[in-house]
N, C-alpha and C. Protein backbone atom coordinates (compact mmCIF):
# COMPACT_ATOMS: atom_id res chain seq x y z
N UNK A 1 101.13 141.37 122.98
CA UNK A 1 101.37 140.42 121.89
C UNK A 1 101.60 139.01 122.44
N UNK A 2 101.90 138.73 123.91
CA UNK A 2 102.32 137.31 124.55
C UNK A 2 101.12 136.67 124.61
N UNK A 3 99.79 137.35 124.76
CA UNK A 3 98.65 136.46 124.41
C UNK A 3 98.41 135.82 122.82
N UNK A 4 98.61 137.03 121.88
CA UNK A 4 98.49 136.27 120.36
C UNK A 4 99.65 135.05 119.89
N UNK A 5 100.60 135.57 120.89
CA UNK A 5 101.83 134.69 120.38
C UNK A 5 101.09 133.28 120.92
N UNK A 6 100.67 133.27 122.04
CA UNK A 6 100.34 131.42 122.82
C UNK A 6 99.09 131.10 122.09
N UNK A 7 98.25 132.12 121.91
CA UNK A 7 96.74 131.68 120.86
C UNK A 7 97.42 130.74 119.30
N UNK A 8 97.99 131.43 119.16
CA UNK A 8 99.28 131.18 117.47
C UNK A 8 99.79 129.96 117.39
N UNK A 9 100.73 129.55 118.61
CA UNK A 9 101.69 128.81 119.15
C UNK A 9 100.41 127.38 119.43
N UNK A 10 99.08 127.41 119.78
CA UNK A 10 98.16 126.79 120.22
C UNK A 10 98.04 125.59 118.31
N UNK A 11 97.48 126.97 118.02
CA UNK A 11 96.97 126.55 117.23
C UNK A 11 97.39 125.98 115.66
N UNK A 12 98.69 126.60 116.03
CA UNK A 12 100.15 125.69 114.83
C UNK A 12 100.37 124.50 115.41
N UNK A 13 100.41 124.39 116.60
CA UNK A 13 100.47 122.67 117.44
C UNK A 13 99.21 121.93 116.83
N UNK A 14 98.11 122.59 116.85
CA UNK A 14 97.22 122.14 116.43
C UNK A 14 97.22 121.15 115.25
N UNK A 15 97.68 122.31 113.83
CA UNK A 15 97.70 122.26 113.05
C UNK A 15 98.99 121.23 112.61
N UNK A 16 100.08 121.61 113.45
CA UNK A 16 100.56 119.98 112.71
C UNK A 16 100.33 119.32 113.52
N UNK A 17 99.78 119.18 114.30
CA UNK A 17 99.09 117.22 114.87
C UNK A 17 98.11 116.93 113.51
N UNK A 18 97.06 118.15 113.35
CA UNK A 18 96.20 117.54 112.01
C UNK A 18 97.38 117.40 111.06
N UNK A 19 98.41 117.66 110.47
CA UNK A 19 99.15 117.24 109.17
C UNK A 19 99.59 116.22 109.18
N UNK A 20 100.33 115.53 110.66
CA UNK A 20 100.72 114.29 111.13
C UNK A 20 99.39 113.10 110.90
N UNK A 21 98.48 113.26 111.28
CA UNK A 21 96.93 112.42 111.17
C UNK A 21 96.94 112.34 109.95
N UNK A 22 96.73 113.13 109.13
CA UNK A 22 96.40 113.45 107.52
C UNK A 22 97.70 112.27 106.78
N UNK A 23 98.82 112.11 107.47
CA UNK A 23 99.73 111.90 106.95
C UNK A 23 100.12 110.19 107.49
N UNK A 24 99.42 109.85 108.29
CA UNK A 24 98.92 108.65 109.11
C UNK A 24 97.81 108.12 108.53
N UNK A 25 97.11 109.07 107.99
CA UNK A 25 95.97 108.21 107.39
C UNK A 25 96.21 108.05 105.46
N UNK A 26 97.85 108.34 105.42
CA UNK A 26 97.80 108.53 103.96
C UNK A 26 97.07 109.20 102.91
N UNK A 27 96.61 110.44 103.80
CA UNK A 27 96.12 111.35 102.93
C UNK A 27 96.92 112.65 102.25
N UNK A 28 98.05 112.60 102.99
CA UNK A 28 98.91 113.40 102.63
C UNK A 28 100.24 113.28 102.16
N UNK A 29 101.03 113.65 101.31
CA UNK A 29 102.27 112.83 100.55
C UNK A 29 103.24 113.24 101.45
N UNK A 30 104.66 112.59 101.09
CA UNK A 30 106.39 113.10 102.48
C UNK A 30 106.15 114.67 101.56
N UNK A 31 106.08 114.89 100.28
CA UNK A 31 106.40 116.25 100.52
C UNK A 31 105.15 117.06 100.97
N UNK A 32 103.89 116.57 100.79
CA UNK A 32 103.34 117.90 101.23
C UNK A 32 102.97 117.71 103.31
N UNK A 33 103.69 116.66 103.29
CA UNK A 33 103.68 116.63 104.94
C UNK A 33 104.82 118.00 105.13
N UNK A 34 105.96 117.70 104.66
CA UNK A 34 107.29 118.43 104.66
C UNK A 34 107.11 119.87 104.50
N UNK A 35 106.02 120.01 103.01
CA UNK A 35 105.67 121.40 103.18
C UNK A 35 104.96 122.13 104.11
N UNK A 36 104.04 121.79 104.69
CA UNK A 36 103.27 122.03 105.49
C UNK A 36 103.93 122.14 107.01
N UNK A 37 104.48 120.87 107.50
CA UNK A 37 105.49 121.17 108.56
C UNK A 37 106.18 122.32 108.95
N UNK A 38 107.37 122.95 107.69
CA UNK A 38 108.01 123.90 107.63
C UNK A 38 106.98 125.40 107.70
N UNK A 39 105.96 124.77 106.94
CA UNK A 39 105.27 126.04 107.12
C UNK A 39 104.59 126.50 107.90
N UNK A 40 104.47 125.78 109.18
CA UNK A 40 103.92 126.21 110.19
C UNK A 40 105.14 126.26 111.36
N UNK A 41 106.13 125.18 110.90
CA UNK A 41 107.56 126.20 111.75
C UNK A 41 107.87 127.37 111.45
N UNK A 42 107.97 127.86 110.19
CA UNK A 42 108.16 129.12 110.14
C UNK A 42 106.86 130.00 110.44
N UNK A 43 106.29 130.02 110.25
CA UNK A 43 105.03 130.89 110.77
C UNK A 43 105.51 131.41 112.16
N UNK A 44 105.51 129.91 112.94
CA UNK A 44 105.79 129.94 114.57
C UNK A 44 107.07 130.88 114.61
N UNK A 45 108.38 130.78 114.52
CA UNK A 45 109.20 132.11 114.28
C UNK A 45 109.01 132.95 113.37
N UNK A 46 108.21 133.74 112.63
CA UNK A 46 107.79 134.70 112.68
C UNK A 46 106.96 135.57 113.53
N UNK A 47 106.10 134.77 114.27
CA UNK A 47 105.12 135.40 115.20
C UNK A 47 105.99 135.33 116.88
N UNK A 48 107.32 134.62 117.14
CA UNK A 48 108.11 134.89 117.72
C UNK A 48 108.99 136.04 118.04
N UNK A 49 109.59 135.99 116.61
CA UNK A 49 110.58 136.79 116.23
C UNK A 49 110.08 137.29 115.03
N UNK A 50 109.72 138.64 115.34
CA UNK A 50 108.77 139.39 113.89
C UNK A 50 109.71 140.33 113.35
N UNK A 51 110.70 140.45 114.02
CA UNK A 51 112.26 141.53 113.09
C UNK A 51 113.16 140.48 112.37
N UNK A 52 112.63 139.28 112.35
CA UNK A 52 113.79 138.34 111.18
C UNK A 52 112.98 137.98 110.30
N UNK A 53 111.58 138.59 109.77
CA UNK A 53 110.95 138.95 108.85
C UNK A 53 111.69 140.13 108.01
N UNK A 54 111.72 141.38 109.15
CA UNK A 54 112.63 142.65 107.94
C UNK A 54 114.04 142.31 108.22
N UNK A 55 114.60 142.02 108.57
CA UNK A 55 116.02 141.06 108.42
C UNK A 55 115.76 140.59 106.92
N UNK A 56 115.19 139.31 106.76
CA UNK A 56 115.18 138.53 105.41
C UNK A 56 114.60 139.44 104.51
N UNK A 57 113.88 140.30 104.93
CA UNK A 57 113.41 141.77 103.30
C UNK A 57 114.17 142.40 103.04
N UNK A 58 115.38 142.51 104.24
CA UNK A 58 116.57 143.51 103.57
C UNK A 58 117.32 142.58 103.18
N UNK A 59 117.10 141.33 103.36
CA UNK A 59 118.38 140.75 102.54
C UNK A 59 118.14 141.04 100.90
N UNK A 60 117.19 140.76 100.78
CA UNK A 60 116.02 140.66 99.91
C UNK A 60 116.07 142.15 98.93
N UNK A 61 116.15 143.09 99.37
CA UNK A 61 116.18 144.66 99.18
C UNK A 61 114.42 144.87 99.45
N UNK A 62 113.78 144.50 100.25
CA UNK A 62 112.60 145.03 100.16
C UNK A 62 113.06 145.59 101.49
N UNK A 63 111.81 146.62 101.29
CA UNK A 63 111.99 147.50 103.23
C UNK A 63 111.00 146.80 103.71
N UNK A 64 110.00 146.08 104.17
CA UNK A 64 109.58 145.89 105.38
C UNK A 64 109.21 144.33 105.29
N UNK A 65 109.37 143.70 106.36
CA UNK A 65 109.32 142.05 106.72
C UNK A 65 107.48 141.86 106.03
N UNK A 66 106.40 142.77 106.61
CA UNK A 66 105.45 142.41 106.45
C UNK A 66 104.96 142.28 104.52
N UNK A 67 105.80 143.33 103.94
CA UNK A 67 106.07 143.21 102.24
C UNK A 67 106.15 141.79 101.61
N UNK A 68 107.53 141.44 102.38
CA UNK A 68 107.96 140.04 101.38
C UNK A 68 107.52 138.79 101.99
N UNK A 69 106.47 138.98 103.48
CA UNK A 69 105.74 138.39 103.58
C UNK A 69 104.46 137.91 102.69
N UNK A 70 104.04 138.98 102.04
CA UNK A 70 102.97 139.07 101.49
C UNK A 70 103.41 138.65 99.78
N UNK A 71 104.41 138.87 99.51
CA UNK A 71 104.43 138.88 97.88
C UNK A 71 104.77 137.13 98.08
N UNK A 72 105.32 136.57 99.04
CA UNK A 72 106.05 135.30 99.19
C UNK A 72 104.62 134.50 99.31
N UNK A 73 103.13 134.99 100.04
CA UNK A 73 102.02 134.14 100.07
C UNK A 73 101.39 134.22 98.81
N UNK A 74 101.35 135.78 98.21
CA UNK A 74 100.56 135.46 96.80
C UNK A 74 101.60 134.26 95.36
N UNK A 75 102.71 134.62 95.90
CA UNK A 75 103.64 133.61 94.68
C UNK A 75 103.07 131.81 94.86
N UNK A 76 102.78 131.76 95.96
CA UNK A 76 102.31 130.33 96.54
C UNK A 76 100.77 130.03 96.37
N UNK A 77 99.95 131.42 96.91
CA UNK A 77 98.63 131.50 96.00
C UNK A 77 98.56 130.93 94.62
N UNK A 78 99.14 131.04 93.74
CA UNK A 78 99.06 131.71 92.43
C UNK A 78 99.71 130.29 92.00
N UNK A 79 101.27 129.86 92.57
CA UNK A 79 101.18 128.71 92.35
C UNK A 79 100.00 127.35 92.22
N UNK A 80 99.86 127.16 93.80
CA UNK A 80 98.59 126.75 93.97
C UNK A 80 97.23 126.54 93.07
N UNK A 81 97.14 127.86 93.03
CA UNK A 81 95.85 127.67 92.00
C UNK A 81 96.56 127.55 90.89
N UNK A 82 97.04 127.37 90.26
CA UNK A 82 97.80 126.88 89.09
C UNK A 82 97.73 125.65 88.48
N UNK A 83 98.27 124.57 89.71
CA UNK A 83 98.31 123.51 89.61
C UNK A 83 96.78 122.84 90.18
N UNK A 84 96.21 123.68 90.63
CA UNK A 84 94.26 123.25 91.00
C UNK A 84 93.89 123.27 89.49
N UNK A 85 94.51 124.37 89.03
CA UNK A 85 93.56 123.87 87.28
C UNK A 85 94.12 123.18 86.71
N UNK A 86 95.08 123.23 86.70
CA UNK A 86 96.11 121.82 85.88
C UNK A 86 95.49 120.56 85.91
N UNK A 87 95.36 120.18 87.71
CA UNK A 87 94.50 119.17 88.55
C UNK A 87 93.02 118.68 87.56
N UNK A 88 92.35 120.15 87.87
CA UNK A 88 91.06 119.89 87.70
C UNK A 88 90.49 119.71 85.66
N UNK A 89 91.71 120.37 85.13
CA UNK A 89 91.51 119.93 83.41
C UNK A 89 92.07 118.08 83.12
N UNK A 90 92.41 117.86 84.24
CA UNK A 90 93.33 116.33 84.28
C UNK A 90 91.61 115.35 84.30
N UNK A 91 91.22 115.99 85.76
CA UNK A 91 90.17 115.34 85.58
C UNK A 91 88.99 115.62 85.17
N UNK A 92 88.57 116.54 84.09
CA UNK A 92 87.85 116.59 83.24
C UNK A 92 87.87 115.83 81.89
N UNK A 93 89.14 115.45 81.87
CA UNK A 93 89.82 115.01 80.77
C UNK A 93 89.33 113.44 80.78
N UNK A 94 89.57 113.04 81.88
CA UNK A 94 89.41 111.67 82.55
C UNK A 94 88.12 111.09 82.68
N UNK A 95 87.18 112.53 83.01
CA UNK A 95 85.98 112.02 83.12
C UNK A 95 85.34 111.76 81.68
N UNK A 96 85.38 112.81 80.69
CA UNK A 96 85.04 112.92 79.37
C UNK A 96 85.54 111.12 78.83
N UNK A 97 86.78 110.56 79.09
CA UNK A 97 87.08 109.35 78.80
C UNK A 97 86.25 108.11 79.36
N UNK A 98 86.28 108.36 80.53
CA UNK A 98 85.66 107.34 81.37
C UNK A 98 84.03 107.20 80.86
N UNK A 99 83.52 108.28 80.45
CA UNK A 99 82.23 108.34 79.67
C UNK A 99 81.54 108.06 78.07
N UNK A 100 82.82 108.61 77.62
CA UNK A 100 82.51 108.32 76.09
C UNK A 100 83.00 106.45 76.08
N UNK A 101 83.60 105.85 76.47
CA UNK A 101 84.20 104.57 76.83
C UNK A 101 82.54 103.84 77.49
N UNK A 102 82.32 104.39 78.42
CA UNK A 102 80.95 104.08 78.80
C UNK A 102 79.65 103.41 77.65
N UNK A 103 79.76 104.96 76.88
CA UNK A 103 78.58 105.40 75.98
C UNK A 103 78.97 104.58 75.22
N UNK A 104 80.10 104.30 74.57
CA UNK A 104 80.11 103.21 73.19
C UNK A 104 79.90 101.48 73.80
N UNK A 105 80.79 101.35 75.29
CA UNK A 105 80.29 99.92 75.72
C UNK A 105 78.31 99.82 75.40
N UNK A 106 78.10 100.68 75.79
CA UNK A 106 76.33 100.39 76.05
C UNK A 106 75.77 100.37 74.53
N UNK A 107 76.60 101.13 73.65
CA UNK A 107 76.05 101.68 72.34
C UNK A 107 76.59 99.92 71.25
N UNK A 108 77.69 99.46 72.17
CA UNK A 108 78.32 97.73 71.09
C UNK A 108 76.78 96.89 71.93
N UNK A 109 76.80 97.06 73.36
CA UNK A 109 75.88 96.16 73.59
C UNK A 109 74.33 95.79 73.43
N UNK A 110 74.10 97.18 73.32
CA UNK A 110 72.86 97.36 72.56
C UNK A 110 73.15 96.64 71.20
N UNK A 111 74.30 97.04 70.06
CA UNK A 111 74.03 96.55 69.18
C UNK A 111 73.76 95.29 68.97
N UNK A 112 74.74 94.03 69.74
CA UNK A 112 74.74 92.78 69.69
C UNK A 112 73.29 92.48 70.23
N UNK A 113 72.86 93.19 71.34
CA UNK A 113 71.60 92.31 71.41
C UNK A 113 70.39 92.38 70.85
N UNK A 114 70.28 93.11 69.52
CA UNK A 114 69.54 93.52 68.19
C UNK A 114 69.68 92.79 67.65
N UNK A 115 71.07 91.96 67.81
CA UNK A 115 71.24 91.25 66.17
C UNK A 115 70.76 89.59 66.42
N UNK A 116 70.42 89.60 68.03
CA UNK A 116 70.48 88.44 68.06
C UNK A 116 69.47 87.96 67.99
């Protein structure tokens, strides 16, 4: 497992240098820098220390670390896509505006230059 742990350990370094960049180039907000941060610190002690996974499930009353691992990624899944459609009816909404706004500018300017 000391090889997956440094492959892991590699590639969470990785991964927040890209969140830091992302977050340098203002592509990313303080909280979802913050979220992301934590979430690849914790990752990193879990794949450290993989018994303070079932530690926190029994706090929890679940029996096994890899359980409330899993119900804890789909709750964040599910979040996630949640707020992607929320997102994406925002800007459907926006676009439908930005267009019909369009269609009547062209539909006044056409008219005026009929009349003239």
């Amino acid at each position: 497992m000391i090889i997956f742990q440094l492959l892991f350990f590699l590639f969470s370094f990785f991964a927040i240098g890209t969140v830091i960049k992302r977050r340098k180039d203002t592509l990313l907000s303080n909280n979802g820098t913050l979220f992301w941060m934590l979430f690849w610190i914790l990752a990193d002690v879990v794949v450290f220390m993989p018994n303070s996974t079932t530690v926190f499930a029994n706090a929890l009353g679940i029996g096994r670390g890899a359980d409330v691992i899993i119900y804890i990624a789909l709750a964040i899944i599910f979040f996630v896509l949640f707020r992607l459609h929320v997102k994406l009816h925002m800007i459907e909404q926006h676009i439908t505006r930005i267009v019909r706004d369009d269609a009547i500018g062209t539909m006044q300017d056409t008219e005026s230059q009929t009349k003239k």
